[in-house]
N, C-alpha and C. Protein backbone atom coordinates (compact mmCIF):
# COMPACT_ATOMS: atom_id res chain seq x y z
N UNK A 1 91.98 62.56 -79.67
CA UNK A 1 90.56 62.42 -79.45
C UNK A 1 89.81 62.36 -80.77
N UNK A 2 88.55 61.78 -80.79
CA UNK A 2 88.39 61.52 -81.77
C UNK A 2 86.63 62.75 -81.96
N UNK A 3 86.63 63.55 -82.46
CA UNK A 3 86.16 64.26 -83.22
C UNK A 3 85.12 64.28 -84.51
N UNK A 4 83.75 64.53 -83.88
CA UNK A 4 82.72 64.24 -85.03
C UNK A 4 82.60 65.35 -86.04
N UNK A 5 82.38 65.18 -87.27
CA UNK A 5 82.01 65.95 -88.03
C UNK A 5 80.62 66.53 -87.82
N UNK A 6 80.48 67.82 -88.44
CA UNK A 6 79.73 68.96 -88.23
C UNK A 6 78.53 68.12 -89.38
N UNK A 7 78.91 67.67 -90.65
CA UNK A 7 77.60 67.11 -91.34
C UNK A 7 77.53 66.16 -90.74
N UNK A 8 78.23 64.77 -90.43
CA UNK A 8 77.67 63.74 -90.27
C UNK A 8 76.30 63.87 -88.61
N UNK A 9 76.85 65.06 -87.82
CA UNK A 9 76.23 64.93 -86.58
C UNK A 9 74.69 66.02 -87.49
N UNK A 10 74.59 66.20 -88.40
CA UNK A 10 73.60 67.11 -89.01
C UNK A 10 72.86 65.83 -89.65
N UNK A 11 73.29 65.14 -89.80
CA UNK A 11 72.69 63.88 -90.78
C UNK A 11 71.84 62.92 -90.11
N UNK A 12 72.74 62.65 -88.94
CA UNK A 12 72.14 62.01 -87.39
C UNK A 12 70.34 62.23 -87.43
N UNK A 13 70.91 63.88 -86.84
CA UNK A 13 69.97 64.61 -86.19
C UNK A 13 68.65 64.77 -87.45
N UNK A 14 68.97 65.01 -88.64
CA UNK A 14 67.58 64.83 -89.54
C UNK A 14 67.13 63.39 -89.88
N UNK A 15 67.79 62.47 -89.58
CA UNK A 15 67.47 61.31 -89.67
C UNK A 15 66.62 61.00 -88.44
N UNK A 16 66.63 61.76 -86.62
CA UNK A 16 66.08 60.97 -85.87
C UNK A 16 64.85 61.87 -86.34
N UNK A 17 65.01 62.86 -86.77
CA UNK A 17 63.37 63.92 -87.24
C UNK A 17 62.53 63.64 -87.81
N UNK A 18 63.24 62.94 -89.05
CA UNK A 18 62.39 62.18 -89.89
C UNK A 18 61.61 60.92 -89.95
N UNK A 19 62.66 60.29 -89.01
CA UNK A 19 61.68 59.57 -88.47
C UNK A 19 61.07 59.45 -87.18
N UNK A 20 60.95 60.23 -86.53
CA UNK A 20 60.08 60.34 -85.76
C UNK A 20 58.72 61.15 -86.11
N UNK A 21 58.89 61.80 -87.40
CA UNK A 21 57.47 62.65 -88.01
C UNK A 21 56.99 61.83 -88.63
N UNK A 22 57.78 60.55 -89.40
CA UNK A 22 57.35 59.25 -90.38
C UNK A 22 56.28 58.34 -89.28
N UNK A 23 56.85 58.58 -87.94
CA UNK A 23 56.03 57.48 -87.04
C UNK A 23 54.61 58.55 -86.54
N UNK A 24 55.20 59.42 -86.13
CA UNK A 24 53.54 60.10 -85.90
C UNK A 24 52.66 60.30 -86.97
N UNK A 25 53.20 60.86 -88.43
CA UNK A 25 52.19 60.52 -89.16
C UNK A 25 51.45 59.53 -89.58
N UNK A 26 52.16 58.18 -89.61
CA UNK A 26 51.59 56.85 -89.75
C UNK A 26 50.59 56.48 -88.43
N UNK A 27 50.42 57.27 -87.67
CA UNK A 27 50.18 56.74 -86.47
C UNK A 27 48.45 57.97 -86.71
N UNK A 28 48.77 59.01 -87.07
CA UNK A 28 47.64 60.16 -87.50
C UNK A 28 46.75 59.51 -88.04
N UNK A 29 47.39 58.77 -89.41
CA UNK A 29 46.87 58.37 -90.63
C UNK A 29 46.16 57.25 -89.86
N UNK A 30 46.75 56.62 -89.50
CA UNK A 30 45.78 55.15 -88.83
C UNK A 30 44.59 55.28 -88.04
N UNK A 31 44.83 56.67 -87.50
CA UNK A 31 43.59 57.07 -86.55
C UNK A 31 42.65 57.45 -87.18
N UNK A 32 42.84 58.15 -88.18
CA UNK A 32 42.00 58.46 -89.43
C UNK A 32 41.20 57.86 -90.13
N UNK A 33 41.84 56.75 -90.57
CA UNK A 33 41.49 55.64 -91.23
C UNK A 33 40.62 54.74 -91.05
N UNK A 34 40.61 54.51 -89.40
CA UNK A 34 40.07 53.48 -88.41
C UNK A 34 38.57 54.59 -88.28
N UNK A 35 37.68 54.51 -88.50
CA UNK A 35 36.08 55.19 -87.88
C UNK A 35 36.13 55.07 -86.41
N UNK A 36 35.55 56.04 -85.61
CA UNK A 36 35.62 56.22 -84.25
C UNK A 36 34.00 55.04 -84.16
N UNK A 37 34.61 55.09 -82.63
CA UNK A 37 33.28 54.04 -82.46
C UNK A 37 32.45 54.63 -81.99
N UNK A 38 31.38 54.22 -82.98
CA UNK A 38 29.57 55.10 -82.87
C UNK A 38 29.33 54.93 -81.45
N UNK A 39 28.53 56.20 -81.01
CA UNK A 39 27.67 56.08 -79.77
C UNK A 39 26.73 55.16 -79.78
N UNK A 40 26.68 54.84 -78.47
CA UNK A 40 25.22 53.85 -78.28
C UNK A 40 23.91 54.58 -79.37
N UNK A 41 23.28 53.35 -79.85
CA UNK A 41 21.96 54.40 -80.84
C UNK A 41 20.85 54.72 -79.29
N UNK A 42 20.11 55.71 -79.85
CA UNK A 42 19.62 56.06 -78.85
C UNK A 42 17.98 54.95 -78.36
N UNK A 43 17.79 54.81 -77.52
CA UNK A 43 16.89 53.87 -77.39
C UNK A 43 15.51 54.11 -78.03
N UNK A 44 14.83 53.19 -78.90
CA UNK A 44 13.70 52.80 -79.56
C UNK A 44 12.90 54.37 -78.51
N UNK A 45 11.89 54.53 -79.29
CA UNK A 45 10.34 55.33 -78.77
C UNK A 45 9.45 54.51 -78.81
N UNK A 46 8.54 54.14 -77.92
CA UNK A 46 7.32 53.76 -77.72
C UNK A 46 6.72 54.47 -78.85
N UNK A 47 5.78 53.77 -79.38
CA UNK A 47 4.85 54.87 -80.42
C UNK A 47 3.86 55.94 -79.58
N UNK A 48 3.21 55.12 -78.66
CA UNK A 48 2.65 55.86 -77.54
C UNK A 48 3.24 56.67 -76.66
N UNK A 49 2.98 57.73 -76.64
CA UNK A 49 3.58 58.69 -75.11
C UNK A 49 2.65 58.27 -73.95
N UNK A 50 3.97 58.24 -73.13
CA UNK A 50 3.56 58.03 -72.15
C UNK A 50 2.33 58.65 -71.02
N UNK A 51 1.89 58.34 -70.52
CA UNK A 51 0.64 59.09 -69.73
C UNK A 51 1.38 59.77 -68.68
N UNK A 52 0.54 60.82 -68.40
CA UNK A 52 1.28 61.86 -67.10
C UNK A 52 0.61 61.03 -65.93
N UNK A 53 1.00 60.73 -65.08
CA UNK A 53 0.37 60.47 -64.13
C UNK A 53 -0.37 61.71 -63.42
N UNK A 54 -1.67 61.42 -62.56
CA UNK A 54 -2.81 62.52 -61.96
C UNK A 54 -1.70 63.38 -60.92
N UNK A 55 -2.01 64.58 -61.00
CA UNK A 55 -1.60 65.28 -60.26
C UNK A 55 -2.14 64.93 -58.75
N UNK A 56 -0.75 65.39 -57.87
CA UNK A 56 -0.88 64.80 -56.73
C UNK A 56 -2.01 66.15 -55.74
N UNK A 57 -2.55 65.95 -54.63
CA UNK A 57 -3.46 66.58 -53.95
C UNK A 57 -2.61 67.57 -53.40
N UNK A 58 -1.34 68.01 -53.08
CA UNK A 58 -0.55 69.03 -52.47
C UNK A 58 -0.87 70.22 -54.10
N UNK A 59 -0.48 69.06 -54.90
CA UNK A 59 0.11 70.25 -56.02
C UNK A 59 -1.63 71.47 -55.92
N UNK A 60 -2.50 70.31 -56.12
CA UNK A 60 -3.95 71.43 -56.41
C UNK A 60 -3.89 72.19 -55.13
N UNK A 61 -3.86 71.79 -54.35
CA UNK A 61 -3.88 72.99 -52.81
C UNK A 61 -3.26 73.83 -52.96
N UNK A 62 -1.87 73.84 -54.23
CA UNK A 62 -0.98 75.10 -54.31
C UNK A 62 -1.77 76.09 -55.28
N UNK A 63 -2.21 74.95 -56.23
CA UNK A 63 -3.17 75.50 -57.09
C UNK A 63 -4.04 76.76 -57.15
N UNK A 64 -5.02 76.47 -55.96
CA UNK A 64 -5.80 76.69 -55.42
C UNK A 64 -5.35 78.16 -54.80
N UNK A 65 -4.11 77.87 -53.86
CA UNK A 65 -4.06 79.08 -52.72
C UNK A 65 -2.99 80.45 -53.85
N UNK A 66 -2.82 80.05 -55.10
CA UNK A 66 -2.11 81.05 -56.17
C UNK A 66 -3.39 81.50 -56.56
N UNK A 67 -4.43 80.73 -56.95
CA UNK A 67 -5.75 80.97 -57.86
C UNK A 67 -6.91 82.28 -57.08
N UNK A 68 -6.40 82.26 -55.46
CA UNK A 68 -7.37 82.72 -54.56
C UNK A 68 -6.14 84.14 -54.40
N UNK A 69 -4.90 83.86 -54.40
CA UNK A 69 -4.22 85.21 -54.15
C UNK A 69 -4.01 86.22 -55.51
N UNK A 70 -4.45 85.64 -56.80
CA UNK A 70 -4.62 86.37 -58.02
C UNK A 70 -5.79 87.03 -57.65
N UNK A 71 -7.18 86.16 -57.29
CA UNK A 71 -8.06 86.62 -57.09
C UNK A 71 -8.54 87.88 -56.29
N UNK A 72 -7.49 88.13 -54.99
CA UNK A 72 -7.32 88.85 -53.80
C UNK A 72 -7.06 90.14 -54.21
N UNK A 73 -5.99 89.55 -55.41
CA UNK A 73 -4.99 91.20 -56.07
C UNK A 73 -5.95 91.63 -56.70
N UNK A 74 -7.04 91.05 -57.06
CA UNK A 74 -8.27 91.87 -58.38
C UNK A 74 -7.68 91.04 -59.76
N UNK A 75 -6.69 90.35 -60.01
CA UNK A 75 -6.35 90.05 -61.57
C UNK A 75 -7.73 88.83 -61.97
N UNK A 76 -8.08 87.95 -61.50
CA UNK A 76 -9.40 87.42 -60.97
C UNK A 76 -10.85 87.86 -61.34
N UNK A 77 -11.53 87.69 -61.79
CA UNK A 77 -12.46 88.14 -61.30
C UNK A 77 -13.20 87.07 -60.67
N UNK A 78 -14.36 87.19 -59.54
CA UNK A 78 -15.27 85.92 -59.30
C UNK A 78 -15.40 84.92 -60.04
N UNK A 79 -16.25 85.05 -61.34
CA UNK A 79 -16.54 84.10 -62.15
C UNK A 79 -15.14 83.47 -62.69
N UNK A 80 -13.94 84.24 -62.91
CA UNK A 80 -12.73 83.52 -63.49
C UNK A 80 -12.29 82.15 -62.64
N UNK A 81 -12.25 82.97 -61.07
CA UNK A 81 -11.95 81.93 -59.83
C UNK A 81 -12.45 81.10 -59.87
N UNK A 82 -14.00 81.12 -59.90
CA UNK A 82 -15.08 79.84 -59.98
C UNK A 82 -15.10 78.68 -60.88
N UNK A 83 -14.24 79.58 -62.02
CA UNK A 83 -14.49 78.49 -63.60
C UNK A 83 -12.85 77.46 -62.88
N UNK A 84 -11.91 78.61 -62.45
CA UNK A 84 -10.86 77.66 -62.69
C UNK A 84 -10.68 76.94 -61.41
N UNK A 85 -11.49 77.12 -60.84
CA UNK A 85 -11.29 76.36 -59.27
C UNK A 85 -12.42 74.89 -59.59
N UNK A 86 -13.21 75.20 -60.38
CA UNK A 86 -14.04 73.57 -60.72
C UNK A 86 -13.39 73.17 -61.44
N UNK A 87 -12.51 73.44 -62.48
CA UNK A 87 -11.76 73.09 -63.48
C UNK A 87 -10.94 71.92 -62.91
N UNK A 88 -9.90 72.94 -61.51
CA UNK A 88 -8.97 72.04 -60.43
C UNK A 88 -9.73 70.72 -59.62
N UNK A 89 -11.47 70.91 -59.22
CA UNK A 89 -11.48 70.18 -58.36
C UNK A 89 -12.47 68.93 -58.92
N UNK A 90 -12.49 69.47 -60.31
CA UNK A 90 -13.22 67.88 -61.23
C UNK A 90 -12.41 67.29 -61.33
């Protein structure tokens, strides 16, 4: 039978090591090398901001029924209610 030697099967074996660390590093290095591809840039700004659109008629009715239950608790006073309830309904 024919019988391998103890170095030559040692020689093999650092040879498939070496190169297989020769190929992943070349393969590291290339990734490296290459710049990742930039994100989209982010889209232009209007110079102008945009306008809020008017608050809708539910929202002031909520407005309103928080503005009257502050008022209820005493945190309120009359005149506070009055200022901020014309405030809501100009």
């Amino acid at each position: 039978m024919f019988r391998r030697r103890p170095l030559a099967r040692m020689a093999v074996r650092t040879t498939v090591v070496a190169g297989t660390a020769a190929a992943v590093g070349a393969r590291a290095g290339a990734r490296a090398a290459t710049p990742a591809p930039a994100a989209a840039p982010p889209a232009p700004q209007s110079a102008e901001p945009a306008a809020a659109p008017p608050p809708a008629a539910p929202d002031v009715i909520d407005q309103l029924t928080k503005l009257a239950a502050l008022k209820a608790s005493g945190v309120l006073t009359d005149a506070e209610f009055e200022a901020q309830k014309s405030k809501l309904l100009a």
